[in-house]
Protein backbone atom coordinates (compact mmCIF):
# COMPACT_ATOMS: atom_id res chain seq x y z
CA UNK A 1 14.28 11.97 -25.00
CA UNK A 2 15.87 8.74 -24.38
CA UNK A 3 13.62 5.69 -24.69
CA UNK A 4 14.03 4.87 -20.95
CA UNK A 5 13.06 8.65 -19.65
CA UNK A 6 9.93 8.40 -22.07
CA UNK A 7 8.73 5.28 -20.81
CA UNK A 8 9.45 6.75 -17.35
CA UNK A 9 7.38 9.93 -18.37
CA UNK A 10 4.46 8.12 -19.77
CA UNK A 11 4.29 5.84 -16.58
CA UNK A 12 4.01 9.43 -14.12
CA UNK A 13 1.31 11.07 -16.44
CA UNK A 14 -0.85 7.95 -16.85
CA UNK A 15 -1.64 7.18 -20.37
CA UNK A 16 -4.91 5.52 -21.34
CA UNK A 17 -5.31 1.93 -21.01
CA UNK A 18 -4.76 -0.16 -24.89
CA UNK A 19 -8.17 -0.94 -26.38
CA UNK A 20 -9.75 -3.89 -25.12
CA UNK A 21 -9.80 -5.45 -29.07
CA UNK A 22 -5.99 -3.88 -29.65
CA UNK A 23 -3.78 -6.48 -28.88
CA UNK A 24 -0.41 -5.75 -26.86
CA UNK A 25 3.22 -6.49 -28.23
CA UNK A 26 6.42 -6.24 -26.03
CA UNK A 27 8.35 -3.79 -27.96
CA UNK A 28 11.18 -3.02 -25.35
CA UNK A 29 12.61 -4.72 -22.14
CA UNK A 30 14.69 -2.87 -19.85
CA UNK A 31 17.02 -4.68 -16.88
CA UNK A 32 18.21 -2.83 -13.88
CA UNK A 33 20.09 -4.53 -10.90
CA UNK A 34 21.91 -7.29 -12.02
CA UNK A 35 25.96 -7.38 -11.14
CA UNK A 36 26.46 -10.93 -11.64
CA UNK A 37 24.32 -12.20 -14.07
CA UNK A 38 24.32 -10.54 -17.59
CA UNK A 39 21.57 -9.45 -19.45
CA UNK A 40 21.36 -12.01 -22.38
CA UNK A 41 20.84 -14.67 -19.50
CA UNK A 42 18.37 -12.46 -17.66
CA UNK A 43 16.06 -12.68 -20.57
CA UNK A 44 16.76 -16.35 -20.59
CA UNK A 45 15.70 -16.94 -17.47
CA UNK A 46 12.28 -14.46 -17.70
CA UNK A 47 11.15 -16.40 -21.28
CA UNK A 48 10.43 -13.39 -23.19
CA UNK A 49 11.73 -11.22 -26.05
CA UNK A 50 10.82 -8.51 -27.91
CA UNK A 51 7.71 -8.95 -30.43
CA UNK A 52 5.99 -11.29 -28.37
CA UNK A 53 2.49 -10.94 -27.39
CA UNK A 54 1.80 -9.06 -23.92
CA UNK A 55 -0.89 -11.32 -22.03
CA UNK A 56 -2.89 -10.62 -18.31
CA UNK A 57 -0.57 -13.09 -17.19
CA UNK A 58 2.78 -11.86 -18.39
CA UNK A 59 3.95 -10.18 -15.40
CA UNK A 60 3.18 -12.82 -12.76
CA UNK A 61 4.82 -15.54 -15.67
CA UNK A 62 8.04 -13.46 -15.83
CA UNK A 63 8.61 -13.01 -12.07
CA UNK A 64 7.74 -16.63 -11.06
CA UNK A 65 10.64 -17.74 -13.57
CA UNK A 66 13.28 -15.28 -12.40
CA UNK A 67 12.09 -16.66 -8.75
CA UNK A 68 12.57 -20.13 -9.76
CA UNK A 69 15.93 -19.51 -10.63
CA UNK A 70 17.18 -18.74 -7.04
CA UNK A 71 19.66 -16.00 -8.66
CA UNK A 72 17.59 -13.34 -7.50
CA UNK A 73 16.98 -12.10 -3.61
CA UNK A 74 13.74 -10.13 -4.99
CA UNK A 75 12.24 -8.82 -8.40
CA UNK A 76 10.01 -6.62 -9.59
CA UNK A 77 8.24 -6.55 -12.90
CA UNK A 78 6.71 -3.79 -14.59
CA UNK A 79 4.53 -2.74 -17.39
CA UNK A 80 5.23 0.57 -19.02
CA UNK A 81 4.26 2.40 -22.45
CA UNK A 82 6.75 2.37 -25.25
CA UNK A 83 4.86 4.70 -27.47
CA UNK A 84 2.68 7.79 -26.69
CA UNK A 85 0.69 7.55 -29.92
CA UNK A 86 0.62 3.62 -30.18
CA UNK A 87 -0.72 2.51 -26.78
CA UNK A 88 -0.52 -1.52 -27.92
CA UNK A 89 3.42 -0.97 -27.51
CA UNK A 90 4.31 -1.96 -24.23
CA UNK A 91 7.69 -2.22 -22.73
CA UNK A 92 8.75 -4.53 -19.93
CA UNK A 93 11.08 -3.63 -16.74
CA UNK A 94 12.74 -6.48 -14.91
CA UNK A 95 13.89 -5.08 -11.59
CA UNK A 96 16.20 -7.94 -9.94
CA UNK A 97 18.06 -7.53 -6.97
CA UNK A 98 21.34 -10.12 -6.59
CA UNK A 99 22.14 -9.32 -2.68
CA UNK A 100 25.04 -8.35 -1.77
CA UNK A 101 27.78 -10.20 -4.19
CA UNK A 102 31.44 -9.94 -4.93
CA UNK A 103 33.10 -10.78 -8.32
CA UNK A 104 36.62 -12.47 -7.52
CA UNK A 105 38.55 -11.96 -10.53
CA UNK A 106 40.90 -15.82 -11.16
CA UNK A 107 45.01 -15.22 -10.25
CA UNK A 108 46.01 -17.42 -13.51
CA UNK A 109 45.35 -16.37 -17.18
CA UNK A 110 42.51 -18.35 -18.64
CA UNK A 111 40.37 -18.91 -15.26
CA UNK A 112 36.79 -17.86 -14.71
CA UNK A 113 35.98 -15.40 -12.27
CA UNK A 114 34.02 -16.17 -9.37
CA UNK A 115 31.24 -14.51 -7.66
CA UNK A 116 31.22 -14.23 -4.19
CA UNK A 117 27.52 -13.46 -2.39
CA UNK A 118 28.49 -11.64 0.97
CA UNK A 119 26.70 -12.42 4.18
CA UNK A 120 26.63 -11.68 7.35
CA UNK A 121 26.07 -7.65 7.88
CA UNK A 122 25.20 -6.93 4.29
CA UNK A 123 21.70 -8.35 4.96
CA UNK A 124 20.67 -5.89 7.14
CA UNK A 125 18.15 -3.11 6.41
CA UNK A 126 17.50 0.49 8.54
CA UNK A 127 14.20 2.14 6.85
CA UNK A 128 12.81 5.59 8.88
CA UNK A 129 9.51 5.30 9.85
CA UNK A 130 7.80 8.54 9.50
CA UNK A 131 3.49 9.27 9.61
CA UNK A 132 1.99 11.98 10.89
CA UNK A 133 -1.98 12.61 10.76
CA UNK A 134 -4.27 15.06 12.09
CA UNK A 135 -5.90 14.41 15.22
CA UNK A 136 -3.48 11.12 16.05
CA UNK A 137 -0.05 13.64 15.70
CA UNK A 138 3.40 12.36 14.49
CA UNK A 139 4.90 8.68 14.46
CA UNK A 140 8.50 8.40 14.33
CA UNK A 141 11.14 5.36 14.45
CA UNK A 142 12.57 2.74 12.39
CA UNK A 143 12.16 -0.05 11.19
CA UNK A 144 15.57 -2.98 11.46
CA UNK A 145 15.74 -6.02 9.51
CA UNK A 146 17.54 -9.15 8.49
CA UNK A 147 17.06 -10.05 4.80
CA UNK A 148 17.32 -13.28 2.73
CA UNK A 149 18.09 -15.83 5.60
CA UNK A 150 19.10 -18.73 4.45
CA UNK A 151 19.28 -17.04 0.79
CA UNK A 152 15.64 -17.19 0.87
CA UNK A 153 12.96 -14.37 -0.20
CA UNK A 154 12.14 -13.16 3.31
CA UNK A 155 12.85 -10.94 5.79
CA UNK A 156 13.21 -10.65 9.60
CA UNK A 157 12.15 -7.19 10.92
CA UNK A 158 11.83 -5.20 14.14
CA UNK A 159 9.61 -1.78 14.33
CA UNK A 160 10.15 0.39 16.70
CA UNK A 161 7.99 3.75 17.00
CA UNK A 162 7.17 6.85 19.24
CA UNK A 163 5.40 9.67 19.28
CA UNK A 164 1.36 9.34 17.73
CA UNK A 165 1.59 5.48 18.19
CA UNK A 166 4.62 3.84 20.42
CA UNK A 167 5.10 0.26 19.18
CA UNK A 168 7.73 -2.31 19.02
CA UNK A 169 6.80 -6.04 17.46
CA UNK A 170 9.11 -8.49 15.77
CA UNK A 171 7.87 -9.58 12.14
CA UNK A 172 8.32 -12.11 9.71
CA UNK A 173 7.66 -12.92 6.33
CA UNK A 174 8.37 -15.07 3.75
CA UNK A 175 7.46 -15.15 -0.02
CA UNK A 176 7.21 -17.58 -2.73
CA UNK A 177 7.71 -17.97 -6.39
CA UNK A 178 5.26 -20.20 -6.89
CA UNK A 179 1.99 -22.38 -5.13
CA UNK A 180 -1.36 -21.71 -4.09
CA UNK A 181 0.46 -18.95 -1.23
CA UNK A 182 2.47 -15.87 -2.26
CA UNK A 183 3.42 -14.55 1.04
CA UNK A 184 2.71 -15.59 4.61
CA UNK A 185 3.72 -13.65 7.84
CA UNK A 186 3.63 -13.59 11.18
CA UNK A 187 4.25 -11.10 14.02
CA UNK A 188 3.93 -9.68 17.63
CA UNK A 189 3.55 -6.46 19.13
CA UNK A 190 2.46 -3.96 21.38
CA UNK A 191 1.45 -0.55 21.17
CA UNK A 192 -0.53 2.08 22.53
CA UNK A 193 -2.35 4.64 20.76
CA UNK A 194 -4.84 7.57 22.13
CA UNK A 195 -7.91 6.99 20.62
CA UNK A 196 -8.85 10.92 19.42
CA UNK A 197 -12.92 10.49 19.78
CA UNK A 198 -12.61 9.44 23.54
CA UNK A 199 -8.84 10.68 24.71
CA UNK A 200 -8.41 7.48 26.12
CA UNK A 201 -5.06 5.74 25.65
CA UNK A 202 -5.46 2.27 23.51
CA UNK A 203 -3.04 -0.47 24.89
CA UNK A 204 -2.46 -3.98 22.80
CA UNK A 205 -0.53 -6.83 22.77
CA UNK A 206 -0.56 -8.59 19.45
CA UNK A 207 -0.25 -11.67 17.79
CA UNK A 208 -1.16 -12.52 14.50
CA UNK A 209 -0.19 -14.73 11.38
CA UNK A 210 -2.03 -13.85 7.61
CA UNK A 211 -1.47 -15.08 4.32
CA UNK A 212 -1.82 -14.07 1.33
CA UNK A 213 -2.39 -14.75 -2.42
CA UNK A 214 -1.53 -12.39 -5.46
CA UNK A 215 -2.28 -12.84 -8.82
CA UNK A 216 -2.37 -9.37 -11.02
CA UNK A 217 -4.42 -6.66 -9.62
CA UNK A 218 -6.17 -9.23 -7.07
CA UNK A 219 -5.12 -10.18 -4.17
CA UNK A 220 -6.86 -12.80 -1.22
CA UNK A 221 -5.72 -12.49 2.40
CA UNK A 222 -6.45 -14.65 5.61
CA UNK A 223 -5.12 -13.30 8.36
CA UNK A 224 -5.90 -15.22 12.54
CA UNK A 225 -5.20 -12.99 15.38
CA UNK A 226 -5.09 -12.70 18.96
CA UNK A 227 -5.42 -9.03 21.37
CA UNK A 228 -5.34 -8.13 24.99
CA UNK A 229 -6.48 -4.75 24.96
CA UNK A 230 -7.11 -2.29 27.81
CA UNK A 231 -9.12 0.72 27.35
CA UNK A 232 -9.95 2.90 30.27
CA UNK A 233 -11.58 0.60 33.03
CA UNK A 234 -11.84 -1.98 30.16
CA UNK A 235 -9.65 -5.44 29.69
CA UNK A 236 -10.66 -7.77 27.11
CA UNK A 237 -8.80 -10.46 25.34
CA UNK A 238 -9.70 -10.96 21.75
CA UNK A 239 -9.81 -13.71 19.05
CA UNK A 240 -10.10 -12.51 15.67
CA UNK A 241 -10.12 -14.42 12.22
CA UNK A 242 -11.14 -12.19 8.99
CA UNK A 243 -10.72 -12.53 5.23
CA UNK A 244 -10.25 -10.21 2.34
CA UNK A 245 -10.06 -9.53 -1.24
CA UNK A 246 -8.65 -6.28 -3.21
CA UNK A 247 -9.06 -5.43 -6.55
CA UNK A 248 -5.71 -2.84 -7.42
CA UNK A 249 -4.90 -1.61 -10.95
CA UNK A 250 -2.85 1.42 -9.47
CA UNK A 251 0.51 1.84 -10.97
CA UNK A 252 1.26 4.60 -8.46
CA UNK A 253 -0.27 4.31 -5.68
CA UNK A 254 1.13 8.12 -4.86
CA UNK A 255 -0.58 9.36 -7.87
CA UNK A 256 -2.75 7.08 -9.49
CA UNK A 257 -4.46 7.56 -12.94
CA UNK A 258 -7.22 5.61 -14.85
CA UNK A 259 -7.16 2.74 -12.33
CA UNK A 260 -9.45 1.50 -9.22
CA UNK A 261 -9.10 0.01 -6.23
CA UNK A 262 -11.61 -1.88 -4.07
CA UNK A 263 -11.18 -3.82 -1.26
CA UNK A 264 -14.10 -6.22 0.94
CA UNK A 265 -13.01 -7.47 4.01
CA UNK A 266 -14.72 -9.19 6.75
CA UNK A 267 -13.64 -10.40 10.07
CA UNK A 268 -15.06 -12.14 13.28
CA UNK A 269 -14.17 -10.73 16.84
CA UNK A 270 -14.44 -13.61 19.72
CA UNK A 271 -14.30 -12.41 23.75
CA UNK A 272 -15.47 -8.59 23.90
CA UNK A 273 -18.78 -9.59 24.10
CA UNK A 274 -20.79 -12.45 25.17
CA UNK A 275 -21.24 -13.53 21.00
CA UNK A 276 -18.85 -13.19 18.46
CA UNK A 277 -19.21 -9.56 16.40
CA UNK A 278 -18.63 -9.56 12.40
CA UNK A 279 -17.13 -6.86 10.85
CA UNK A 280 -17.59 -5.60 7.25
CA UNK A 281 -15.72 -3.27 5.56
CA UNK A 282 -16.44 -2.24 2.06
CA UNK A 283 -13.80 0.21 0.54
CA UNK A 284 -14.26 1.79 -3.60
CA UNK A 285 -11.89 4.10 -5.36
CA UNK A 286 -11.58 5.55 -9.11
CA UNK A 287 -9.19 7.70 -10.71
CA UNK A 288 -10.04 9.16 -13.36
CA UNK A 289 -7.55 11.25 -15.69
CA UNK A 290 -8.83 14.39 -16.55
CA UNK A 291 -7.45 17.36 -19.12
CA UNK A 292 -3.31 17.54 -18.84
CA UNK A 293 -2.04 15.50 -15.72
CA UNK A 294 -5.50 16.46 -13.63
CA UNK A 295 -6.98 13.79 -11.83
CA UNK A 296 -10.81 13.12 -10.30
CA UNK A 297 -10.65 10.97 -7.60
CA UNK A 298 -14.18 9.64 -6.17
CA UNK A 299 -14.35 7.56 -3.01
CA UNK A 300 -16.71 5.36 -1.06
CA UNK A 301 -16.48 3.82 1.98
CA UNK A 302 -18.99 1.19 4.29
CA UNK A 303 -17.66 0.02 7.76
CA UNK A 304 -20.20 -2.08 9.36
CA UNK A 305 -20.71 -5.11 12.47
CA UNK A 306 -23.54 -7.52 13.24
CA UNK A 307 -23.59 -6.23 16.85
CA UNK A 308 -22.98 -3.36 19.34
CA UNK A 309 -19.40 -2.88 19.67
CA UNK A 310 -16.89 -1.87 22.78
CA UNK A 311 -15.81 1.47 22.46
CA UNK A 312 -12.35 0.80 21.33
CA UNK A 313 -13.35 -1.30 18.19
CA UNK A 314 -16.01 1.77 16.81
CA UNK A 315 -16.19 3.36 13.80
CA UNK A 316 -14.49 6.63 13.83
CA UNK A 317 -15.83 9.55 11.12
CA UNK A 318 -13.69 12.92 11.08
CA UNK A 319 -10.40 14.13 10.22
CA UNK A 320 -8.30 13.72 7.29
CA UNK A 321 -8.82 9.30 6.52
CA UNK A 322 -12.85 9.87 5.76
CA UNK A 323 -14.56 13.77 6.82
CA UNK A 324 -11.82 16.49 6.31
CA UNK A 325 -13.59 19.76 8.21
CA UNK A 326 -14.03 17.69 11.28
CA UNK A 327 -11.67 16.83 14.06
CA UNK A 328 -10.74 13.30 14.22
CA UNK A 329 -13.26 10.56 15.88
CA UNK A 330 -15.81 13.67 16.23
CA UNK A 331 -18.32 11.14 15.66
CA UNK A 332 -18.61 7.00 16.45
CA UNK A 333 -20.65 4.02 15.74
CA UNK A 334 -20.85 0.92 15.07
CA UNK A 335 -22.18 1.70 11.80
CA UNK A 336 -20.18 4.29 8.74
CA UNK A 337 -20.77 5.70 5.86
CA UNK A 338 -18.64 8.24 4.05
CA UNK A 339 -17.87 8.73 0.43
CA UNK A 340 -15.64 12.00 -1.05
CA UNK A 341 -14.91 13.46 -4.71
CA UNK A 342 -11.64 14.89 -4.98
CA UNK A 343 -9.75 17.21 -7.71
CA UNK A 344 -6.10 16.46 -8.14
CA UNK A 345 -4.21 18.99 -10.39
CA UNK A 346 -0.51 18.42 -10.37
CA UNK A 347 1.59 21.53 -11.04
CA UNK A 348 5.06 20.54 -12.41
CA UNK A 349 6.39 18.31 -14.48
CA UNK A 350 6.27 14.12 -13.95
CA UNK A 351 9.85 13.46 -14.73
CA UNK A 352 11.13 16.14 -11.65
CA UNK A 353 11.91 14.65 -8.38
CA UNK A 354 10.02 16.65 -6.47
CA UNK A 355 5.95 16.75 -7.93
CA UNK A 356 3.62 19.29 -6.13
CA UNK A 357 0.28 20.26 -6.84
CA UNK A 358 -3.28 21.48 -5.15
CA UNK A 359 -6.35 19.66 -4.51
CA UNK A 360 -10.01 20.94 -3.83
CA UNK A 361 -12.45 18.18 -2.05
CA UNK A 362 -16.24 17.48 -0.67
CA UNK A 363 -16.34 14.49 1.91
CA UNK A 364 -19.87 13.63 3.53
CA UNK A 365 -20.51 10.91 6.11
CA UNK A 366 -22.16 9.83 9.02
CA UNK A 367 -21.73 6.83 11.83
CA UNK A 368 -24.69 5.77 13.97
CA UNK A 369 -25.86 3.16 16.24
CA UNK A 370 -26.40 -0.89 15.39
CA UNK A 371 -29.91 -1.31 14.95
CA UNK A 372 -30.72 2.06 13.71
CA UNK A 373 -31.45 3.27 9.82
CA UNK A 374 -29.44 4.54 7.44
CA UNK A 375 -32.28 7.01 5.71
CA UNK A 376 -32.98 8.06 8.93
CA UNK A 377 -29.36 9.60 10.15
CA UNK A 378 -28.26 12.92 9.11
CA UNK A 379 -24.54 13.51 7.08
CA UNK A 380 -22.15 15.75 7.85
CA UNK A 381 -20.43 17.38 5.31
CA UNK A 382 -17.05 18.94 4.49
CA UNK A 383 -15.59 20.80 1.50
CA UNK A 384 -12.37 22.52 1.42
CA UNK A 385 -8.80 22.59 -0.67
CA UNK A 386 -5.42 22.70 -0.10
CA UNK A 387 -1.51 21.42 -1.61
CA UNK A 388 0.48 18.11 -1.34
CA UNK A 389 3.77 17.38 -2.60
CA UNK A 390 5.80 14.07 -2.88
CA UNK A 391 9.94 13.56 -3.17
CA UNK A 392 10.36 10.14 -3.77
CA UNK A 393 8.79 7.98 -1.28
CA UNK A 394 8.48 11.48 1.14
CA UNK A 395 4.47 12.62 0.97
CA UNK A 396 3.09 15.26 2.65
CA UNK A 397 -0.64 17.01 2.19
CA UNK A 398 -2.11 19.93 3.92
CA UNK A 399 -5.55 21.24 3.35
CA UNK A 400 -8.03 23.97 4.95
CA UNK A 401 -11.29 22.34 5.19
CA UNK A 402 -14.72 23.66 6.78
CA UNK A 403 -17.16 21.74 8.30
CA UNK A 404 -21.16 22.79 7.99
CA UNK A 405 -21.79 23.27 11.18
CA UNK A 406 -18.27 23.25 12.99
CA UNK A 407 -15.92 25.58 11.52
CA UNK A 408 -13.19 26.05 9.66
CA UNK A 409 -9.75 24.23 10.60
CA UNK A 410 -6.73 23.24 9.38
CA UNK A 411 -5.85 19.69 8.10
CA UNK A 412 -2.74 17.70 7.03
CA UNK A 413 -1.56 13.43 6.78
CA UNK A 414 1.86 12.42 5.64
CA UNK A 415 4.96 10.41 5.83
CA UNK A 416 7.69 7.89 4.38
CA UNK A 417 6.34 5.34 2.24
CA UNK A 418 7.98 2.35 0.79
């Protein structure tokens, strides 16, 4: 096995985290993506070389100097494993992307050739927008854009969707290299969107600008919004300024392994009622690698507000996102609680295309009214199994799940990611 496919191989089955007290060392670094500019000066540019010591801040160091150097329309940086039995060998994947360029090759014997970056055209993206989920059916469109104007790291994009949720916005954003902001953007849309606990159609026009700030697994976000929304007889226009941190050690977020994730967010809703309502949301998750590629994933999840909340802006438990054995929205409140343990056990190899695999779950959860107790409400619980498989950036899951006290049904979530 080539050094490249191994490091690819140990990336898709996870290995074990390094010792806290073993110390690091960049033992390989692997380019991919550059046309124009050749390796030796890639590695100038990044300030690293093999032997040196791997540090928390290595990554974030290596892309902000490839950024700096204005070569590069985007990069990614990775960290891999170079060694299945030495986990302190690590090996570094610089991911640059040059744009569109042209080398122009000089007519007399002697010159230097040229490189040509094309514009125009070449910037444009088309990505497929695909999502389907039970109880809010399939989402389909795309997804146009205009990259690197002004040869800068941003984009200028235009979704347009049907089906489960009919949207069209315009969206920007813009990211830096370096500075107290990593990426700020701004947008507009509207939408509609049946809400599955009431079957009442959920209209909004949105506007809305966030920032955000990245460093390693953590990330800080401020995002100020504004919403007309009509719901039924119901026509409220909404201010909205919230906050958030996530923690993310998740390599793959497809198919995660020995990682968390946690997220806190919190968020303050002017105009639907007479005060302003805060909204909390609390949001754990481990992965924990179990015998051969298996995988336990354990979930729990707190969505709360200081006040009683318009229907539209609820809680809703059920359906695949939090209580699989339940239809979606079955129940609301202004108040939810859900947690789940989950059983991943892939069934083919990590280096194949296509990876499938089964599952076998236990949600529980329950939403209730502001003012009322937790230990006094009653949780629902589900329990089921089922199969999921993923081809590239294509996912797809499907599961038969029974509810204690509602059945048995059928229950799937999918789509394109990217």
């Amino acid at each position: 096995m080539t050094p490249a496919l191994l490091c690819w191989a140990l990336v898709a089955c996870g290995p074990a985290q390094a010792p806290a007290n073993l110390a690091e060392v960049i033992a390989e670094i692997h380019i991919h993506g550059n046309v124009a500019t050749p390796d030796a000066e890639v590695l100038k540019i990044a300030g690293v070389a093999k032997g040196d010591p791997f540090r928390e801040t290595t990554l974030e160091d290596v892309r902000k100097r490839l950024k700096a150097s204005g070569k590069f329309d985007t990069i990614e940086v990775r960290k891999l494993y170079a060694s299945i039995e030495d986990p302190s060998q690590v090996a570094l994947v610089l991911i640059v992307n040059e744009g569109a360029v042209r080398i122009d090759m000089p007519d007399e014997e002697g010159g230097q050739p040229r490189i040509v970056r094309k514009r125009g055209l070449h910037n444009f993206m088309f990505l497929p927008i695909l999502d389907a989920e039970d109880g809010y059916g399939l989402t389909y469109g795309a997804r146009v854009a205009f990259v690197g104007i002004a040869r800068g790291a941003n984009r200028l994009s235009s979704p347009l969707t049907w089906g489960g949720l009919k949207r069209a916005g315009l969206e920007f954003e813009h990211t830096f290299a370096a500075g107290p902001v990593s990426r700020i953007e701004v947008g507009s849309a509207i939408q509609r969107r049946r809400n599955p606990a009431y079957e009442i159609d959920d209209d909004r026009t949105r506007l809305w600008a966030r920032v955000e700030r990245a460093r390693g697994p953590v990330r800080l976000g401020a995002t100020l919004g504004w919403q007309d929304v009509t719901f039924a007889e119901t026509d409220d226009r909404l201010k909205t300024f919230g906050a958030d941190v996530a923690y993310d050690t998740r390599l793959d977020p497809v198919l995660p392994r020995n990682a968390v994730y946690g997220l806190v967010s919190w968020e303050r809703v002017a105009g639907a009622a007479s005060q302003p309502i805060d909204r909390l949301k609390l949001d754990g998750r481990g992965y924990l690698g179990l015998i051969g590629q298996s995988v336990l994933v354990v979930r729990a999840l707190r969505e709360d507000a200081g006040s009683p909340q318009p229907l539209y802006l609820r809680s809703l438990l059920g359906g695949w996102s939090n209580l699989r054995g339940f239809e979606a929205g079955a129940f609301t409140g202004d108040t939810l609680v859900s947690g789940s343990i989950e059983l991943r056990v892939p069934l083919n190899s990590p280096l194949q295309i296509a990876r499938i695999g089964v599952n076998a779950f236990a949600d529980y959860g329950t939403a209730y009214e502001k003012g009322m107790r937790l230990a006094d409400q009653a949780f629902h619980r589900g329990y089921g199994g089922g199969g999921w498989i993923t081809i590239t950036a294509l996912r797809f899951g499907l599961g038969v799940a029974h509810g204690v006290g509602s059945g048995t049904r059928f229950t799937f979530a999918g789509g394109l990611t990217f």
